[in-house]
PDB file of N, CA and C in Angstrom:
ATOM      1  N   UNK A   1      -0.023  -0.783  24.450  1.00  0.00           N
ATOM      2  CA  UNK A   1       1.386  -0.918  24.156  1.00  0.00           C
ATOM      3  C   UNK A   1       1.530  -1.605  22.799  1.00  0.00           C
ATOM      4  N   UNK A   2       2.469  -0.951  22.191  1.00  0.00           N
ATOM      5  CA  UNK A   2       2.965  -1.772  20.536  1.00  0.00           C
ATOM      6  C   UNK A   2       3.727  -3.068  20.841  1.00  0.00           C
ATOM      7  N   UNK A   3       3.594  -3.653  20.260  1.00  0.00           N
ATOM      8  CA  UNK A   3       4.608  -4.689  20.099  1.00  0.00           C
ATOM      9  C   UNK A   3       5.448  -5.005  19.070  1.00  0.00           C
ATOM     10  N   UNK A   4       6.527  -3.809  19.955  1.00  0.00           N
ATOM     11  CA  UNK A   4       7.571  -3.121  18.669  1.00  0.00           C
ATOM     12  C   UNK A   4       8.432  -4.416  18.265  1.00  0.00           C
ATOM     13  N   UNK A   5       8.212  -5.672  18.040  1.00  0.00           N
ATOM     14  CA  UNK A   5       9.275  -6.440  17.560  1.00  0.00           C
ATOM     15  C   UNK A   5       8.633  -6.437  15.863  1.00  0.00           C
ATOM     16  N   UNK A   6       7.779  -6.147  15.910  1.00  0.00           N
ATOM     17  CA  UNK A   6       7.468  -5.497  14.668  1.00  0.00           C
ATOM     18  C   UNK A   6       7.961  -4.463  14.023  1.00  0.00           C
ATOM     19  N   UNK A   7       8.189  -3.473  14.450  1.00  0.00           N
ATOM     20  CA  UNK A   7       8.294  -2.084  14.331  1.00  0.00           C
ATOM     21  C   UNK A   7       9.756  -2.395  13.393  1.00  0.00           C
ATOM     22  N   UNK A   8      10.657  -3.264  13.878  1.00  0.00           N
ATOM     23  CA  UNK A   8      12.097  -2.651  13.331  1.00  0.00           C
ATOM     24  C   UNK A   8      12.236  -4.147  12.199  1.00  0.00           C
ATOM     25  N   UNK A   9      11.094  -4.316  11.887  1.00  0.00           N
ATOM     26  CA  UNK A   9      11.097  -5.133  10.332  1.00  0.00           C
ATOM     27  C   UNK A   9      11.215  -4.786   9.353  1.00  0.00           C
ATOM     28  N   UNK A  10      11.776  -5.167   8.292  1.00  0.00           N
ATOM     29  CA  UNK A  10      11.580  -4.632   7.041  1.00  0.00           C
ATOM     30  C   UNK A  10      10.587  -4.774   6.055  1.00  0.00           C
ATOM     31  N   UNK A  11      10.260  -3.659   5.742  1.00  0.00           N
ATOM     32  CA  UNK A  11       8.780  -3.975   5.246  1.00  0.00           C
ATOM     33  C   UNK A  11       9.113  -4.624   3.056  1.00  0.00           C
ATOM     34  N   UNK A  12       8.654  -5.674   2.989  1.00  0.00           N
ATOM     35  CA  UNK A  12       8.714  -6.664   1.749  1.00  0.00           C
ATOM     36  C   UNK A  12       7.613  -6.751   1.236  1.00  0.00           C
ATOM     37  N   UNK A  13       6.792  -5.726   0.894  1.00  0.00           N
ATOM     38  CA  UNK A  13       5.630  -5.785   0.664  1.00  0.00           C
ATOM     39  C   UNK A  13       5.917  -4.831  -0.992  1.00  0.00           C
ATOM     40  N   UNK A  14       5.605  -5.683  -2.387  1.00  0.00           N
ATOM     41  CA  UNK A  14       5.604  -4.631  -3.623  1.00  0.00           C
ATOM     42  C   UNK A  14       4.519  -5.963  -4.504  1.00  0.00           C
ATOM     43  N   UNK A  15       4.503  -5.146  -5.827  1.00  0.00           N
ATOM     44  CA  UNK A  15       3.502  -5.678  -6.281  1.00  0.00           C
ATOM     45  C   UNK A  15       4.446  -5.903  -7.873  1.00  0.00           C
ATOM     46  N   UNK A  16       3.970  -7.205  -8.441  1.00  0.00           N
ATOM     47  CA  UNK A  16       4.911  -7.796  -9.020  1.00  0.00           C
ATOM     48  C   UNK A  16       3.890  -8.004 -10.711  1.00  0.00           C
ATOM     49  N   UNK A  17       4.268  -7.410 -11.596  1.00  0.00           N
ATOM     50  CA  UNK A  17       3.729  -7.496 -13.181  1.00  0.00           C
ATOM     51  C   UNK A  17       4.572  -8.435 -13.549  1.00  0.00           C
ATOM     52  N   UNK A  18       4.186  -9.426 -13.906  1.00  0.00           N
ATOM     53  CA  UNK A  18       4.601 -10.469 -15.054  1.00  0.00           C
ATOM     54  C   UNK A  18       4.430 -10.152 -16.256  1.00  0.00           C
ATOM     55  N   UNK A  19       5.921 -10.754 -17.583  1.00  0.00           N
ATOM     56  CA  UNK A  19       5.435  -9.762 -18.843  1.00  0.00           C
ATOM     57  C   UNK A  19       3.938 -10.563 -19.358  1.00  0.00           C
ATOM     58  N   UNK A  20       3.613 -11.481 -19.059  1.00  0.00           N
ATOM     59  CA  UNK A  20       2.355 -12.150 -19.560  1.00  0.00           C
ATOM     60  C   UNK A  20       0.899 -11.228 -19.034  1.00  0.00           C
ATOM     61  N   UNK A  21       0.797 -10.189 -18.130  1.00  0.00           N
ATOM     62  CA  UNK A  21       0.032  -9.946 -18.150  1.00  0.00           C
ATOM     63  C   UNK A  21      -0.509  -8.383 -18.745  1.00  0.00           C
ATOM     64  N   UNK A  22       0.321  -8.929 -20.125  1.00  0.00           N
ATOM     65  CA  UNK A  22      -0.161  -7.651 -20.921  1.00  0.00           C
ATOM     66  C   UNK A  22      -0.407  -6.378 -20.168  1.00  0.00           C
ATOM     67  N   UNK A  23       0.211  -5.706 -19.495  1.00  0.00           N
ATOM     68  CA  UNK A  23       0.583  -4.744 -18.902  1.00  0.00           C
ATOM     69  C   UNK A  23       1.600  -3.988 -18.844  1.00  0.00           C
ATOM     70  N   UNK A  24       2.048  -3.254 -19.929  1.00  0.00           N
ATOM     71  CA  UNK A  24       3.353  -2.610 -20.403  1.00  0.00           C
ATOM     72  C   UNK A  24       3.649  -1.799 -19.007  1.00  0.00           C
ATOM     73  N   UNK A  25       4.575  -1.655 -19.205  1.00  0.00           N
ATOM     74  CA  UNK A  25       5.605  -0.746 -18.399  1.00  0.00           C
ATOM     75  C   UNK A  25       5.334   0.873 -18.119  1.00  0.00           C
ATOM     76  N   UNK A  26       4.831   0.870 -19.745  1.00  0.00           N
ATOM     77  CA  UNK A  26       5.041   2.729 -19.853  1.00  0.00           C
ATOM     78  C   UNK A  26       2.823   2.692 -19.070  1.00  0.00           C
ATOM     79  N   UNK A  27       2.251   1.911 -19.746  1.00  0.00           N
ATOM     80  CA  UNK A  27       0.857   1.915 -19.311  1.00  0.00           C
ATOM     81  C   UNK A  27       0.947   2.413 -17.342  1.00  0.00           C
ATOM     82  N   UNK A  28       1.731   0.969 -17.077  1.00  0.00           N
ATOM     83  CA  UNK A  28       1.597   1.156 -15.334  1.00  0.00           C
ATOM     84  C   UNK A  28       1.938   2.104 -14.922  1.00  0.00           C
ATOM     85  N   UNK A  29       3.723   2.686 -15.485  1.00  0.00           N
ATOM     86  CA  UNK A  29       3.914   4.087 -15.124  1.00  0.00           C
ATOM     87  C   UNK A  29       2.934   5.649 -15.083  1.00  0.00           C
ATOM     88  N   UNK A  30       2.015   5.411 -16.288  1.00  0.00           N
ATOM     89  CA  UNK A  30       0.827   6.562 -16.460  1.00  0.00           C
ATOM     90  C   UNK A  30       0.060   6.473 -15.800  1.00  0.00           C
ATOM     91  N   UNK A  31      -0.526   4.896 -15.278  1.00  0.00           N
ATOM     92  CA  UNK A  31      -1.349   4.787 -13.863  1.00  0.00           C
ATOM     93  C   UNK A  31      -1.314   5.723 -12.435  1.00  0.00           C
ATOM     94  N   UNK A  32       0.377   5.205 -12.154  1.00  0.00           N
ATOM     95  CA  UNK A  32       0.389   5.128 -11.094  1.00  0.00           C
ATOM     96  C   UNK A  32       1.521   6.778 -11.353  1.00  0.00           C
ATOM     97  N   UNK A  33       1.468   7.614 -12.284  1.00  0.00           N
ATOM     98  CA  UNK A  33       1.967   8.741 -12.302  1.00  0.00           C
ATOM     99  C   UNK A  33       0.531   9.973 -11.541  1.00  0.00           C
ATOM    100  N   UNK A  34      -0.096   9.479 -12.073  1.00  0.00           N
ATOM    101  CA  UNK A  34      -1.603  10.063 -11.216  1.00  0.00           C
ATOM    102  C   UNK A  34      -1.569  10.608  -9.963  1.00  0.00           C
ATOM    103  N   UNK A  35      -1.083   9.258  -9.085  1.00  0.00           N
ATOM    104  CA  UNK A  35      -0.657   9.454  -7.313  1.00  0.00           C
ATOM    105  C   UNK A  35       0.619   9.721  -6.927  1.00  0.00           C
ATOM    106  N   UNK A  36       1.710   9.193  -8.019  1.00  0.00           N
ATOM    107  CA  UNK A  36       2.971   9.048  -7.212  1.00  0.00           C
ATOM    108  C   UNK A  36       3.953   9.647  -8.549  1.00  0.00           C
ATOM    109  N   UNK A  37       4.900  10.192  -8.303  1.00  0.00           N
ATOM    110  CA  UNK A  37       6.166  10.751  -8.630  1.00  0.00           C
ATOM    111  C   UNK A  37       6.908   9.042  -8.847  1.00  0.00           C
ATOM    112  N   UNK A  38       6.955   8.758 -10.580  1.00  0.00           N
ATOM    113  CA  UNK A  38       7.234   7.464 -10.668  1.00  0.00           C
ATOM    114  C   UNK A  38       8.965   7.346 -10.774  1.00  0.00           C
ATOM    115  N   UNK A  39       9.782   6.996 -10.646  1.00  0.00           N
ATOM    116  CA  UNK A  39      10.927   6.292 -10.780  1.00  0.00           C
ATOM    117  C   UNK A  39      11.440   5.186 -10.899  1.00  0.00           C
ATOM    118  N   UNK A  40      12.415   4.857 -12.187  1.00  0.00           N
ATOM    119  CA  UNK A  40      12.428   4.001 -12.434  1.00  0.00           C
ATOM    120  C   UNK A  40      14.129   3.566 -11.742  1.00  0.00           C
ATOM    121  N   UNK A  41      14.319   2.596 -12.169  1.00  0.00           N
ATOM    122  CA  UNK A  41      15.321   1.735 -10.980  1.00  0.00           C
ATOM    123  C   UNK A  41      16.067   0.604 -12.440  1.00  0.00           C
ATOM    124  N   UNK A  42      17.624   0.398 -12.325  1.00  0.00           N
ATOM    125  CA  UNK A  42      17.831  -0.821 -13.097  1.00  0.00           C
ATOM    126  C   UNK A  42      17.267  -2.103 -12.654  1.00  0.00           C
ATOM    127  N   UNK A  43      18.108  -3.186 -13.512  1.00  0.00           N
ATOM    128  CA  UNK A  43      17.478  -4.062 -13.666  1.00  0.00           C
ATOM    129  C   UNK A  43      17.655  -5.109 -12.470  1.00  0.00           C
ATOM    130  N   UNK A  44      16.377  -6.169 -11.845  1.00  0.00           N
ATOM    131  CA  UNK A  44      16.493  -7.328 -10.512  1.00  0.00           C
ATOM    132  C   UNK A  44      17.119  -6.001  -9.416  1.00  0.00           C
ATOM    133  N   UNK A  45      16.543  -4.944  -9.338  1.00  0.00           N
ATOM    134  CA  UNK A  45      16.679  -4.606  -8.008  1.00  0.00           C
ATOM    135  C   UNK A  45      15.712  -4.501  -7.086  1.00  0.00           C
ATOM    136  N   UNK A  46      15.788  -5.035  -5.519  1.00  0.00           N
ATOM    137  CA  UNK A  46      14.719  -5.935  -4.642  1.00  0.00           C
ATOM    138  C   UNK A  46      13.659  -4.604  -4.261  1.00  0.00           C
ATOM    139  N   UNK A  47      13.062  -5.376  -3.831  1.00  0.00           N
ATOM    140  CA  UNK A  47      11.968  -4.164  -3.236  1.00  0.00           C
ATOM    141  C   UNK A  47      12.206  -3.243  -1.780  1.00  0.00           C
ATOM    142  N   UNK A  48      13.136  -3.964  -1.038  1.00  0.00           N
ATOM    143  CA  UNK A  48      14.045  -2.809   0.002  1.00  0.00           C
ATOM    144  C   UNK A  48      14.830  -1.832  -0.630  1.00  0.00           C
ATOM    145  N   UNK A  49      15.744  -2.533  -1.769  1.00  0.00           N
ATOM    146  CA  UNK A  49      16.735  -1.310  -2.531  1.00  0.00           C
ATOM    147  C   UNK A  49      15.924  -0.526  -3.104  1.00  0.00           C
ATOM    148  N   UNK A  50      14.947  -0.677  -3.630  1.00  0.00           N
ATOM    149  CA  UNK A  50      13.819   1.031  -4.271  1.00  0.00           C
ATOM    150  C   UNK A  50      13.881   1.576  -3.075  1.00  0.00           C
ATOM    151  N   UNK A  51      12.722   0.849  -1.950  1.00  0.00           N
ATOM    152  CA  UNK A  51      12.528   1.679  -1.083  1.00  0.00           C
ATOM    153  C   UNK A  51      13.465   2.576  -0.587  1.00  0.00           C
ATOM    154  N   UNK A  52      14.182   2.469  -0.302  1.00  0.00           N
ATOM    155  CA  UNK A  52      15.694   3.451   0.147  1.00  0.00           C
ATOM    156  C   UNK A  52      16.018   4.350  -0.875  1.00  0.00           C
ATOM    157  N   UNK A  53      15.789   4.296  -2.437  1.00  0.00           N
ATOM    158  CA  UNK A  53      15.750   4.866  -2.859  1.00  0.00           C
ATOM    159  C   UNK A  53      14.804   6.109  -3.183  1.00  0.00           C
ATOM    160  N   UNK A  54      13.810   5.827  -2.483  1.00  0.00           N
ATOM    161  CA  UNK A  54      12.399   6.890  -2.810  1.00  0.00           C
ATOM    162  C   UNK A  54      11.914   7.591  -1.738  1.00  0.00           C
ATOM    163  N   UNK A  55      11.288   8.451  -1.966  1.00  0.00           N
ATOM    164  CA  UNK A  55      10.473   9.414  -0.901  1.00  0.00           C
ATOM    165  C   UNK A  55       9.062   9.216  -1.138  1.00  0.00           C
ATOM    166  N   UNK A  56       8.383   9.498  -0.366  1.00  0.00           N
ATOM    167  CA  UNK A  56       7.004   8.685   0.218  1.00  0.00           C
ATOM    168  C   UNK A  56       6.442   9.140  -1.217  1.00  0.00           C
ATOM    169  N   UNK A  57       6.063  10.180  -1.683  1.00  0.00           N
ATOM    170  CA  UNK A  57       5.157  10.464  -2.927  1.00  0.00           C
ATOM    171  C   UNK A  57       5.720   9.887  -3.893  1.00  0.00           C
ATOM    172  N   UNK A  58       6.509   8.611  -4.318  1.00  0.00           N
ATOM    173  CA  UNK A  58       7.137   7.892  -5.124  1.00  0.00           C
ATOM    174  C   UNK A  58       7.098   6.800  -5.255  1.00  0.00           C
ATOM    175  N   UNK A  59       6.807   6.199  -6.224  1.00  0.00           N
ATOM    176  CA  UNK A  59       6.628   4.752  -6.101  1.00  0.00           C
ATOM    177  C   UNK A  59       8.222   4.582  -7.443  1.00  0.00           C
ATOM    178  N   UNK A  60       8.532   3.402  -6.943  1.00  0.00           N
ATOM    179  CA  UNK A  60       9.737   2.904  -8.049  1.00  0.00           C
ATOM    180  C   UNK A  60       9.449   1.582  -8.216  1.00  0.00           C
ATOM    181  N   UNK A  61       9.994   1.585  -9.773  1.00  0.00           N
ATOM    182  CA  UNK A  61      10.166   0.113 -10.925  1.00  0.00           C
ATOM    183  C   UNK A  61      11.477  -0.227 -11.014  1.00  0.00           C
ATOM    184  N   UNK A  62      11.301  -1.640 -10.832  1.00  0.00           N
ATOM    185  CA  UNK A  62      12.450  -2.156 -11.757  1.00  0.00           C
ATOM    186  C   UNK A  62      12.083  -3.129 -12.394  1.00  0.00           C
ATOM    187  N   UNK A  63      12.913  -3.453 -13.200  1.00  0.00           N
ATOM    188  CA  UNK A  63      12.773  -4.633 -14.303  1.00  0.00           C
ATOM    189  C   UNK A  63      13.387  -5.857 -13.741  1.00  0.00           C
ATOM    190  N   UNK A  64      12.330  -7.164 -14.062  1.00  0.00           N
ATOM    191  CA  UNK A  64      13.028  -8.044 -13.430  1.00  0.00           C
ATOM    192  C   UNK A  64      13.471  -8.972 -14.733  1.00  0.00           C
ATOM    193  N   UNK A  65      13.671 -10.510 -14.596  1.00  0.00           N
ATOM    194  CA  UNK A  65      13.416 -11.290 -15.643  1.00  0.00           C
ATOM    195  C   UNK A  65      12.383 -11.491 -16.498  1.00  0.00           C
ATOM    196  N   UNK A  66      11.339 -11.643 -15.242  1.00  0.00           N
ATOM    197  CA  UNK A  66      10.023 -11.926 -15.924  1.00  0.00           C
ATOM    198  C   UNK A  66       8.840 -11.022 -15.851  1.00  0.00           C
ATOM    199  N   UNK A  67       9.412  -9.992 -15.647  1.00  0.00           N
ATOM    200  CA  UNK A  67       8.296  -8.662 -15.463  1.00  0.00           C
ATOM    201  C   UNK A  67       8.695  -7.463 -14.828  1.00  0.00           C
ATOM    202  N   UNK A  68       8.198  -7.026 -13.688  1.00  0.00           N
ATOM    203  CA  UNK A  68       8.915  -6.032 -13.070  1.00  0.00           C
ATOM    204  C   UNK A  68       8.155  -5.764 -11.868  1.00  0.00           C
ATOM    205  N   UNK A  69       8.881  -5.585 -11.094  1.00  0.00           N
ATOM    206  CA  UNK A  69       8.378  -4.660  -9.583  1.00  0.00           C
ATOM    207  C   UNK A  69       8.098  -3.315  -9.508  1.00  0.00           C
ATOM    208  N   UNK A  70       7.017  -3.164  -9.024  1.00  0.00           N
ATOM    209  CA  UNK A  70       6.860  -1.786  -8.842  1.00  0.00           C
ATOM    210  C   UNK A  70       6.759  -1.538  -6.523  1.00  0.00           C
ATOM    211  N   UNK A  71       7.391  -0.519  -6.197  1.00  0.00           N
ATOM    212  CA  UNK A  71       7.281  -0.310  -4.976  1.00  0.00           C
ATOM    213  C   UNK A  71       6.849   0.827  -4.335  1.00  0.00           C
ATOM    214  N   UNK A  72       6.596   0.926  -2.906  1.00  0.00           N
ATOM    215  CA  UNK A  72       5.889   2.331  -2.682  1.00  0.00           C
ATOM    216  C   UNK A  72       7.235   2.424  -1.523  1.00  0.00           C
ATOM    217  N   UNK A  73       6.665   3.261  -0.855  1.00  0.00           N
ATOM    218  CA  UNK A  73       8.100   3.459   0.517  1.00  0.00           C
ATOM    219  C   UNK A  73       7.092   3.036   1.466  1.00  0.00           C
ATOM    220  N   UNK A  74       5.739   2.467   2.040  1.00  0.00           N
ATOM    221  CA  UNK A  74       5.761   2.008   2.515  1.00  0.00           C
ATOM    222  C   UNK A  74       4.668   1.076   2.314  1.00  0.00           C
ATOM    223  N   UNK A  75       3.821   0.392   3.334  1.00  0.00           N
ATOM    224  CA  UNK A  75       2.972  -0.872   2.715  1.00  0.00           C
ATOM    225  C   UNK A  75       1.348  -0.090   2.684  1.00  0.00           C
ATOM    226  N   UNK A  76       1.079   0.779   3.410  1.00  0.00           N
ATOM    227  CA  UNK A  76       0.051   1.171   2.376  1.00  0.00           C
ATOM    228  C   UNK A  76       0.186   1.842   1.146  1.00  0.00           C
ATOM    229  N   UNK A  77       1.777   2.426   0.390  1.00  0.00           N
ATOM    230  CA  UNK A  77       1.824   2.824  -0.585  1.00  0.00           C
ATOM    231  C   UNK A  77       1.580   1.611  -1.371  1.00  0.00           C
ATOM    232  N   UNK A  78       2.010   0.629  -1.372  1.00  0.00           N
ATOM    233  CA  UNK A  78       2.300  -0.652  -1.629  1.00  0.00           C
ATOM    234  C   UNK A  78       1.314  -1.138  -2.050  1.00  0.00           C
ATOM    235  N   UNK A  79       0.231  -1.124  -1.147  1.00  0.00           N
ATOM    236  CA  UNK A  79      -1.232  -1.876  -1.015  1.00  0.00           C
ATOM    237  C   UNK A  79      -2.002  -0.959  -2.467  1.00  0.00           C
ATOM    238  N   UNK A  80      -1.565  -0.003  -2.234  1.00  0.00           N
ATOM    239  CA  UNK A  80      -2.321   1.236  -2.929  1.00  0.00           C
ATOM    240  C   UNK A  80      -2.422   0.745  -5.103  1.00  0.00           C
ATOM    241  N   UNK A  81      -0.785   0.697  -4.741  1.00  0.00           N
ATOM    242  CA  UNK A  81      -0.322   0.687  -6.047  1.00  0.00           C
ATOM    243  C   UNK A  81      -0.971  -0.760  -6.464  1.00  0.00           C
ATOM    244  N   UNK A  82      -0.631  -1.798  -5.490  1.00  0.00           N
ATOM    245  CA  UNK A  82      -1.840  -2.997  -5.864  1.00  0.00           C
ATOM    246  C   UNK A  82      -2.833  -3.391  -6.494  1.00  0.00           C
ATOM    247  N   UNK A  83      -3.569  -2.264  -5.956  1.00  0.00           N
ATOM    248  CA  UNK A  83      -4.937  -2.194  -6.312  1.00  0.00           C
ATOM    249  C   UNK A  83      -4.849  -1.428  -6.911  1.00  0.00           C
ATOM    250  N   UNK A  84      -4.470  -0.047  -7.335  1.00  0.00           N
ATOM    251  CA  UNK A  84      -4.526   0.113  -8.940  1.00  0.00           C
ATOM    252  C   UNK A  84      -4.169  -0.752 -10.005  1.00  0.00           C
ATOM    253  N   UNK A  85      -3.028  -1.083 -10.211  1.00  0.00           N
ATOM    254  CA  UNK A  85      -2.641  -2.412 -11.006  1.00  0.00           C
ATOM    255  C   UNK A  85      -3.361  -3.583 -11.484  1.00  0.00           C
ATOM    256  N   UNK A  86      -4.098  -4.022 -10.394  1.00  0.00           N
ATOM    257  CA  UNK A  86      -4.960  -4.923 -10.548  1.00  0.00           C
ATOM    258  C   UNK A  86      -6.482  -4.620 -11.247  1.00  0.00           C
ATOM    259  N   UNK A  87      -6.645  -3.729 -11.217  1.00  0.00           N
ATOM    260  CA  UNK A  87      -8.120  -3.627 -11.469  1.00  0.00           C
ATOM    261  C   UNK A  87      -8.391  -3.783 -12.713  1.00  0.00           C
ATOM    262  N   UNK A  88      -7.568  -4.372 -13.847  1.00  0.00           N
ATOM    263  CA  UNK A  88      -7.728  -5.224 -15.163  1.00  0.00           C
ATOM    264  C   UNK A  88      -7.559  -6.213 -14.924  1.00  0.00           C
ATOM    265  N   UNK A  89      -6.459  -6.379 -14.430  1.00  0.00           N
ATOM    266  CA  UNK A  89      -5.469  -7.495 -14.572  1.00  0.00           C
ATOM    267  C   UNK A  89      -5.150  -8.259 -13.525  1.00  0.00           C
ATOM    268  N   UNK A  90      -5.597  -9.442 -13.320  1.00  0.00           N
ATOM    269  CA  UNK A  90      -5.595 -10.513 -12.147  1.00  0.00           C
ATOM    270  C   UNK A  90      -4.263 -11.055 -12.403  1.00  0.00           C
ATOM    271  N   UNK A  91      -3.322 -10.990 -13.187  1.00  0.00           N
ATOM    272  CA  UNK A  91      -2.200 -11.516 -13.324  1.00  0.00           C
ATOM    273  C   UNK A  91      -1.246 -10.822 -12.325  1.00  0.00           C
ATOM    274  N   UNK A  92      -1.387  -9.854 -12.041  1.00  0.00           N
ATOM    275  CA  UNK A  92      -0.515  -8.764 -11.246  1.00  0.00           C
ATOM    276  C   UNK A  92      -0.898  -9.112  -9.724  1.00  0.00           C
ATOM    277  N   UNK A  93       0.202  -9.349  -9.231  1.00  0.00           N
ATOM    278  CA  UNK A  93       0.662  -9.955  -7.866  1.00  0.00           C
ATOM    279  C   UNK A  93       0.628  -8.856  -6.747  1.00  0.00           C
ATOM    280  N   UNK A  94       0.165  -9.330  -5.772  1.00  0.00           N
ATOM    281  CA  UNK A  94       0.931  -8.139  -4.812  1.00  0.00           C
ATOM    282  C   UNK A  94       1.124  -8.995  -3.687  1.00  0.00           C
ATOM    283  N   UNK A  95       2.808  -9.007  -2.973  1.00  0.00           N
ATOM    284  CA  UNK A  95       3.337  -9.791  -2.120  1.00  0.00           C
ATOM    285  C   UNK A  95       3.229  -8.813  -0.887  1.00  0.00           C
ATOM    286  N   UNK A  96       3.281  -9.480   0.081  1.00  0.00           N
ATOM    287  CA  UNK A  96       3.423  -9.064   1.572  1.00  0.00           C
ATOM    288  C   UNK A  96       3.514  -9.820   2.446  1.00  0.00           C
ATOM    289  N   UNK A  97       4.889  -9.591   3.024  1.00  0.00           N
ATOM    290  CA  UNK A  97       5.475 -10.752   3.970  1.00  0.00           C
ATOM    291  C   UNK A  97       5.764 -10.085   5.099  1.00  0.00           C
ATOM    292  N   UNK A  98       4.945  -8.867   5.598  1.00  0.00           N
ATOM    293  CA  UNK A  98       5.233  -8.204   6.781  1.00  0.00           C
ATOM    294  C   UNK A  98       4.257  -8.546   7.645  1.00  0.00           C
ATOM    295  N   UNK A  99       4.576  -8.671   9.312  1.00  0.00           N
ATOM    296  CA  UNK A  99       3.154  -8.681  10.046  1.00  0.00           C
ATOM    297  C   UNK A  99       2.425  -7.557  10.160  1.00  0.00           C
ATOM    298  N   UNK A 100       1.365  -7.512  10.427  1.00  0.00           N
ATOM    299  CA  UNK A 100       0.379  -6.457  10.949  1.00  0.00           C
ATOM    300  C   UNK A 100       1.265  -6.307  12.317  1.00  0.00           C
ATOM    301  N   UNK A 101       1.288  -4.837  12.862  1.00  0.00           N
ATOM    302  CA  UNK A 101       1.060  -4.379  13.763  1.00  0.00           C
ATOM    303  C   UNK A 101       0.152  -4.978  14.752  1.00  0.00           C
ATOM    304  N   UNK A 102       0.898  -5.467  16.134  1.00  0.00           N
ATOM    305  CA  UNK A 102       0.323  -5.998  16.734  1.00  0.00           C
ATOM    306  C   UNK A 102       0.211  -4.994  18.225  1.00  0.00           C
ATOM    307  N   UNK A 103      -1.075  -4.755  19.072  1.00  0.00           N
ATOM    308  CA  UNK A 103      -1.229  -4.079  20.208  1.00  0.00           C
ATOM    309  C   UNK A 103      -1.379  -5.040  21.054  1.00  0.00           C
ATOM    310  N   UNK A 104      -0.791  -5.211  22.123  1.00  0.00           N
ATOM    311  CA  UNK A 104      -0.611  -6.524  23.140  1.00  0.00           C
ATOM    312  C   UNK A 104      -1.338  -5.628  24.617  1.00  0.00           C
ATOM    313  N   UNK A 105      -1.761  -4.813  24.326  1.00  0.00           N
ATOM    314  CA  UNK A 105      -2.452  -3.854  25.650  1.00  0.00           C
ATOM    315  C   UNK A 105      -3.891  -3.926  25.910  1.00  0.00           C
ATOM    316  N   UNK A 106      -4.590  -3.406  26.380  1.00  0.00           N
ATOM    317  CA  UNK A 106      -5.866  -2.479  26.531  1.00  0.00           C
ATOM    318  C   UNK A 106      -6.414  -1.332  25.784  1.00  0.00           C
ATOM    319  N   UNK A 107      -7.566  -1.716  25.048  1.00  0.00           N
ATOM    320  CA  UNK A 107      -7.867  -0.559  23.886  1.00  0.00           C
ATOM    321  C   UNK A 107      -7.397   0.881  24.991  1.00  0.00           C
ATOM    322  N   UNK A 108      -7.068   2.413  24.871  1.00  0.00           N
ATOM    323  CA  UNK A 108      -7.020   3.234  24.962  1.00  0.00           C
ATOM    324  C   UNK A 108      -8.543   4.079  24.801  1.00  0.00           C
ATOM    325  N   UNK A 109      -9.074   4.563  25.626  1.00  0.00           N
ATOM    326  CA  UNK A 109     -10.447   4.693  25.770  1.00  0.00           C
ATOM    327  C   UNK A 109     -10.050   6.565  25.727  1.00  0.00           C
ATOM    328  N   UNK A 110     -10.370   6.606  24.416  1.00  0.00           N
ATOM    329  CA  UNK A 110     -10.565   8.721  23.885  1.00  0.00           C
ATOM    330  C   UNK A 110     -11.381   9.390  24.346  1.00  0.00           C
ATOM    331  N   UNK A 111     -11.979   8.682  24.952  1.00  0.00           N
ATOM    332  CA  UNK A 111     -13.410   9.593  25.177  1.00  0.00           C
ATOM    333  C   UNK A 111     -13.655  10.256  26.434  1.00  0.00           C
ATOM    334  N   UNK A 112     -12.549   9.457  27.345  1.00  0.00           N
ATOM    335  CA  UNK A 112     -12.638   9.886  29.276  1.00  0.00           C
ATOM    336  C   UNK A 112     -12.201  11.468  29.084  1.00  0.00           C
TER     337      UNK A 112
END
């Protein structure tokens, strides 16, 4: 059994470029144009308002004060875009304030 009090959370999980970490805008967009259909978003909008704005093969930016968010529609898009981002640049954040999925049951045995 799930333990759907999870399930109807909102998932707050994006990954956050600061302008200090020398990581332009148009660079990340060519990254992450590779996997995802990029869109961009005005300016300080949160990482739920992209999401609602995008379809799964999409990741969206916005510009913040001090850098910018980039988001997926969901947290392994999220995770994904992370770790591309990062793999120069240790300055680049990736937040996640959602729980794991929790199973409160008996593994399900596939094999009977």
């Amino acid at each position: 059994m799930i333990n759907r009090t999870n399930l109807n959370q909102p998932n707050f999980t994006s990954t956050f470029v600061p302008k200090h970490a020398k990581l332009p805008l148009q660079k990340a967009a060519e990254e992450l144009s590779k996997y995802f259909e990029v869109k961009g978003f005005g300016n300080n909008l949160s990482p739920a308002k992209i999401r609602e704005k995008i379809d799964l093969s999409q990741a969206g930016i916005s510009m913040q004060k001090d850098g910018f968010i980039v988001a997926g529609k969901d947290r392994e898009a999220d995770e994904f875009i992370a770790r591309t981002l990062r793999k120069d640049n240790l300055f680049v954040t990736y937040k996640q304030d959602t729980p794991e999925t929790v199973f409160d049951d008996n593994i399900i045995d596939l094999t009977i």
